[in-house]
Protein backbone atom coordinates (compact mmCIF):
# COMPACT_ATOMS: atom_id res chain seq x y z
CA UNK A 1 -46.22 15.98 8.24
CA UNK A 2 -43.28 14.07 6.33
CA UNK A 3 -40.05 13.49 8.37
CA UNK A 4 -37.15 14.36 6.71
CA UNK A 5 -33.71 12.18 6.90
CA UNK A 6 -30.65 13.69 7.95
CA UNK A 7 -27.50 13.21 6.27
CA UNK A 8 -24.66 11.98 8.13
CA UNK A 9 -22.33 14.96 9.29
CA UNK A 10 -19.04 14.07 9.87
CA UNK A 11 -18.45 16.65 12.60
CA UNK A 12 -16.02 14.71 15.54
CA UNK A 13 -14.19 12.61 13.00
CA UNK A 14 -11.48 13.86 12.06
CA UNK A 15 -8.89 12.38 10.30
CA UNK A 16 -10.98 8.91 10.24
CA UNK A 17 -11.22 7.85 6.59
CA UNK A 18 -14.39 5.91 6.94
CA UNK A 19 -14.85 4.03 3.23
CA UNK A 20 -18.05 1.75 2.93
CA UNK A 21 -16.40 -1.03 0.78
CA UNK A 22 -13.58 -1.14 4.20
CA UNK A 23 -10.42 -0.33 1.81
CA UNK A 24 -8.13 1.87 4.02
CA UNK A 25 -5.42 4.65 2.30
CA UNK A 26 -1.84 6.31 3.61
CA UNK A 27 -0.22 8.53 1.72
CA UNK A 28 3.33 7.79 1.00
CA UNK A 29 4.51 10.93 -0.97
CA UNK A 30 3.43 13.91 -1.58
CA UNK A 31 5.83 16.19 -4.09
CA UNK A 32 5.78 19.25 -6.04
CA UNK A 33 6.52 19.11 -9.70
CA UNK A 34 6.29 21.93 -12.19
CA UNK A 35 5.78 21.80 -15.92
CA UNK A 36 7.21 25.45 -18.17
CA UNK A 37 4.91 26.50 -20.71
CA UNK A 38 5.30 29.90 -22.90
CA UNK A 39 3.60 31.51 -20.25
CA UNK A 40 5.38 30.47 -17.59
CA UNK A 41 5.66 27.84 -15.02
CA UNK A 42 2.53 25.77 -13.82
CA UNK A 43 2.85 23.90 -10.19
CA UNK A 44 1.39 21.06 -9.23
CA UNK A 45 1.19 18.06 -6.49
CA UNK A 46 2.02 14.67 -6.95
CA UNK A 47 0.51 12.11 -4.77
CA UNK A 48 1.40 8.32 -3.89
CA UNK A 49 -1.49 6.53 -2.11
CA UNK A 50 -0.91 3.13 -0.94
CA UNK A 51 -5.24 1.45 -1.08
CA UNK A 52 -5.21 -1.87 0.71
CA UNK A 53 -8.23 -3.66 3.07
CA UNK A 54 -5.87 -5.75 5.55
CA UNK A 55 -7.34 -8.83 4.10
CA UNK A 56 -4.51 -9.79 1.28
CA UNK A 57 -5.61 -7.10 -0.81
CA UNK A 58 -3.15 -4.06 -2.17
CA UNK A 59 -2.42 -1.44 -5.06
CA UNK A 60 -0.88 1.66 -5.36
CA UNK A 61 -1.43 4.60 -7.60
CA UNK A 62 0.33 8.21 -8.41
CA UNK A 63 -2.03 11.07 -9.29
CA UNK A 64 -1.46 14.87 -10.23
CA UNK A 65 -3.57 18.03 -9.43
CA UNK A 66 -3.34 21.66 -8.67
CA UNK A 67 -3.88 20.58 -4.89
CA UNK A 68 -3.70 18.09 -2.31
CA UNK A 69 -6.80 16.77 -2.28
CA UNK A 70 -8.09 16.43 -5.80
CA UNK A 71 -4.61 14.52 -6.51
CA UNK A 72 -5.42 12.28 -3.17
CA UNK A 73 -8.94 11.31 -4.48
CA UNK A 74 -7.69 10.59 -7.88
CA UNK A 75 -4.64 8.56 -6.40
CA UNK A 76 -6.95 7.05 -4.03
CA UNK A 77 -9.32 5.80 -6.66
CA UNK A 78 -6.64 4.49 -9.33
CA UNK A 79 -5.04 2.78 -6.48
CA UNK A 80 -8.29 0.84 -5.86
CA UNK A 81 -8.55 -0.16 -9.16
CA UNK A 82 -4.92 -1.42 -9.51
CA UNK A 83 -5.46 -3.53 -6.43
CA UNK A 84 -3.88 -7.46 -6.60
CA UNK A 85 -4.29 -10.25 -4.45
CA UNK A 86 -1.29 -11.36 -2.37
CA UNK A 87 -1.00 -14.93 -0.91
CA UNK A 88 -0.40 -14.85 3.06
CA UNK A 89 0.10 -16.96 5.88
CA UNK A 90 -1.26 -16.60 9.12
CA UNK A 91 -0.46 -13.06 9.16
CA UNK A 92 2.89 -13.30 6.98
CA UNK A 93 4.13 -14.08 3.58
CA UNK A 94 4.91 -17.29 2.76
CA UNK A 95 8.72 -17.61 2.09
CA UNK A 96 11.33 -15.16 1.66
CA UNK A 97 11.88 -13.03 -1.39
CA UNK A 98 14.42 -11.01 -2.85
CA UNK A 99 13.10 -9.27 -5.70
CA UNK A 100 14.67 -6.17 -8.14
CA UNK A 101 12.71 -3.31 -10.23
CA UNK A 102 14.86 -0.60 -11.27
CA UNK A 103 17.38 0.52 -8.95
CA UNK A 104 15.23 -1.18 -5.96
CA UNK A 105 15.95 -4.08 -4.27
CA UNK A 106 13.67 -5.35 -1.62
CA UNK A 107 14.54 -8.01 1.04
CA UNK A 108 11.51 -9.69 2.72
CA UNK A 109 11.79 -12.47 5.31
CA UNK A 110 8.78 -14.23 7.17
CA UNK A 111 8.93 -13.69 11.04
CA UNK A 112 7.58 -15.37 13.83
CA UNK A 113 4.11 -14.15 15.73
CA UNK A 114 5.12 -11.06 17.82
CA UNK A 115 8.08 -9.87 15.56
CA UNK A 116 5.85 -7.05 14.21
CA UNK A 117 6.30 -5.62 11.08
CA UNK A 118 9.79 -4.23 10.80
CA UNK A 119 10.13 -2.21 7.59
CA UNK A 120 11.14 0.93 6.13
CA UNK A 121 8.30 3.81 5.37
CA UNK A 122 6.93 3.54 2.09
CA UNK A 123 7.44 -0.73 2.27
CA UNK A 124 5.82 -0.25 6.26
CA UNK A 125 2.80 1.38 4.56
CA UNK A 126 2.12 -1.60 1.99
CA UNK A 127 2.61 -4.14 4.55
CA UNK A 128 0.14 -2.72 6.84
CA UNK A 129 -2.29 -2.52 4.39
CA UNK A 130 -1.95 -5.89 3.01
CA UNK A 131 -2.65 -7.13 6.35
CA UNK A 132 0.96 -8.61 7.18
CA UNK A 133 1.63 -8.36 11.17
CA UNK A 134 4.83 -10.10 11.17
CA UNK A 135 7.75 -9.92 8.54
CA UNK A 136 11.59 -8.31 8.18
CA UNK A 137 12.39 -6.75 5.65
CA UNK A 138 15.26 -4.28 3.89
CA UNK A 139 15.23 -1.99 1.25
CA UNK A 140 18.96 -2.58 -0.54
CA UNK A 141 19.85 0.24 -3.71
CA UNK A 142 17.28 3.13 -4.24
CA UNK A 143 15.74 5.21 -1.23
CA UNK A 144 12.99 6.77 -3.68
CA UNK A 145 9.89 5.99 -2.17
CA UNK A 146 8.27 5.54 -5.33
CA UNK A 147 10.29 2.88 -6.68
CA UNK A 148 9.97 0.65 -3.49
CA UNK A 149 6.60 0.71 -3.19
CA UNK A 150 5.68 -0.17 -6.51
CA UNK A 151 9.01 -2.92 -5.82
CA UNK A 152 7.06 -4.00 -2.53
CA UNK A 153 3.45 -4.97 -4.41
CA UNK A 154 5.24 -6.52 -7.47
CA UNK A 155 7.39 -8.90 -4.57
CA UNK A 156 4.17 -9.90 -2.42
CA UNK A 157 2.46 -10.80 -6.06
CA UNK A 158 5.60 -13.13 -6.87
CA UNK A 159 5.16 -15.18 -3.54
CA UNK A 160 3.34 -18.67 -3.65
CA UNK A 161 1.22 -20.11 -1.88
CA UNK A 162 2.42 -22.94 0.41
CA UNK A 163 1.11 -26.37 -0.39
CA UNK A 164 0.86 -29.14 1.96
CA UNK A 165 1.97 -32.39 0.69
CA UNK A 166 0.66 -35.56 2.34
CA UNK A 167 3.76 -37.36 2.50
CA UNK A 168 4.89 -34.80 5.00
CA UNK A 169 3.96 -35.86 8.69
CA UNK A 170 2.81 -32.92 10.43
CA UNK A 171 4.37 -32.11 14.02
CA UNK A 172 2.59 -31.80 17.17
């Protein structure tokens, strides 16, 4: 008699997003947008997932489908693809940075351990994925959650990494 191997059900875990290569998603926005043809109007979602693994790693992607989910995978996948490395330290960035794309302005400050991350919604969801635990930041012009996202990753790419110089004497 062969045994047979069971698949995995995923009965009791809901709303766990389990992914074997550990890259975690939130969904910033979801939005319906229509397009008119001759035959009418056709409705669809728009979805903006945020893909990062808490290790330095982040992208972002915007996908369209007739629902939810499809648009979520596809935005899910793109948004692994698109994912840059971003230069930390010890669980914040670097230095501060002010940096502009369109009508957004973002603000971000290093904090000290214990701050926590104290952000708006779509910049808190980048953060958190990238793996900072302690920063400040502020979100100055547009409120469209779109723009500051895509604002947020292209500001954490523009940070560099802190080099030690030897001339400095280091503090006990």
């Amino acid at each position: 008699m062969q045994t047979q191997k069971r698949r995995p059900d995923s009965r009791g875990r809901r709303g766990k997003k389990e992914n074997s290569d550990g890259v975690d998603k939130k969904i910033v926005s979801i939005r319906r947008v229509s397009r008119t043809y001759s035959g009418g109007k056709r409705m669809r979602l728009s979805v903006l997932v945020v893909a990062g693994d808490k290790n330095g790693r982040v992208g972002a992607a915007l996908a369209k489908a007739a629902d939810v989910r499809t648009a979520e995978d596809k935005a899910f996948s793109l948004a692994k693809k698109k994912m840059v490395k971003v230069s930390l330290r010890g669980g914040t960035i670097p230095h501060q940075v002010t940096y502009k794309k369109g009508a957004a302005r973002i603000f971000m400050k290093p904090a000290a351990p214990g701050t926590g991350v104290i952000a708006g919604g779509a910049m808190r969801a980048v953060l958190e994925l990238v793996g900072v635990k302690d920063i400040l930041t502020k979100v100055i012009g547009s409120s469209n959650n779109i723009s500051n996202v895509y604002a947020a990753i292209e500001a954490l790419q523009s940070l560099k990494p802190v080099k030690r110089s030897n001339n400095v004497k280091e503090s006990k």
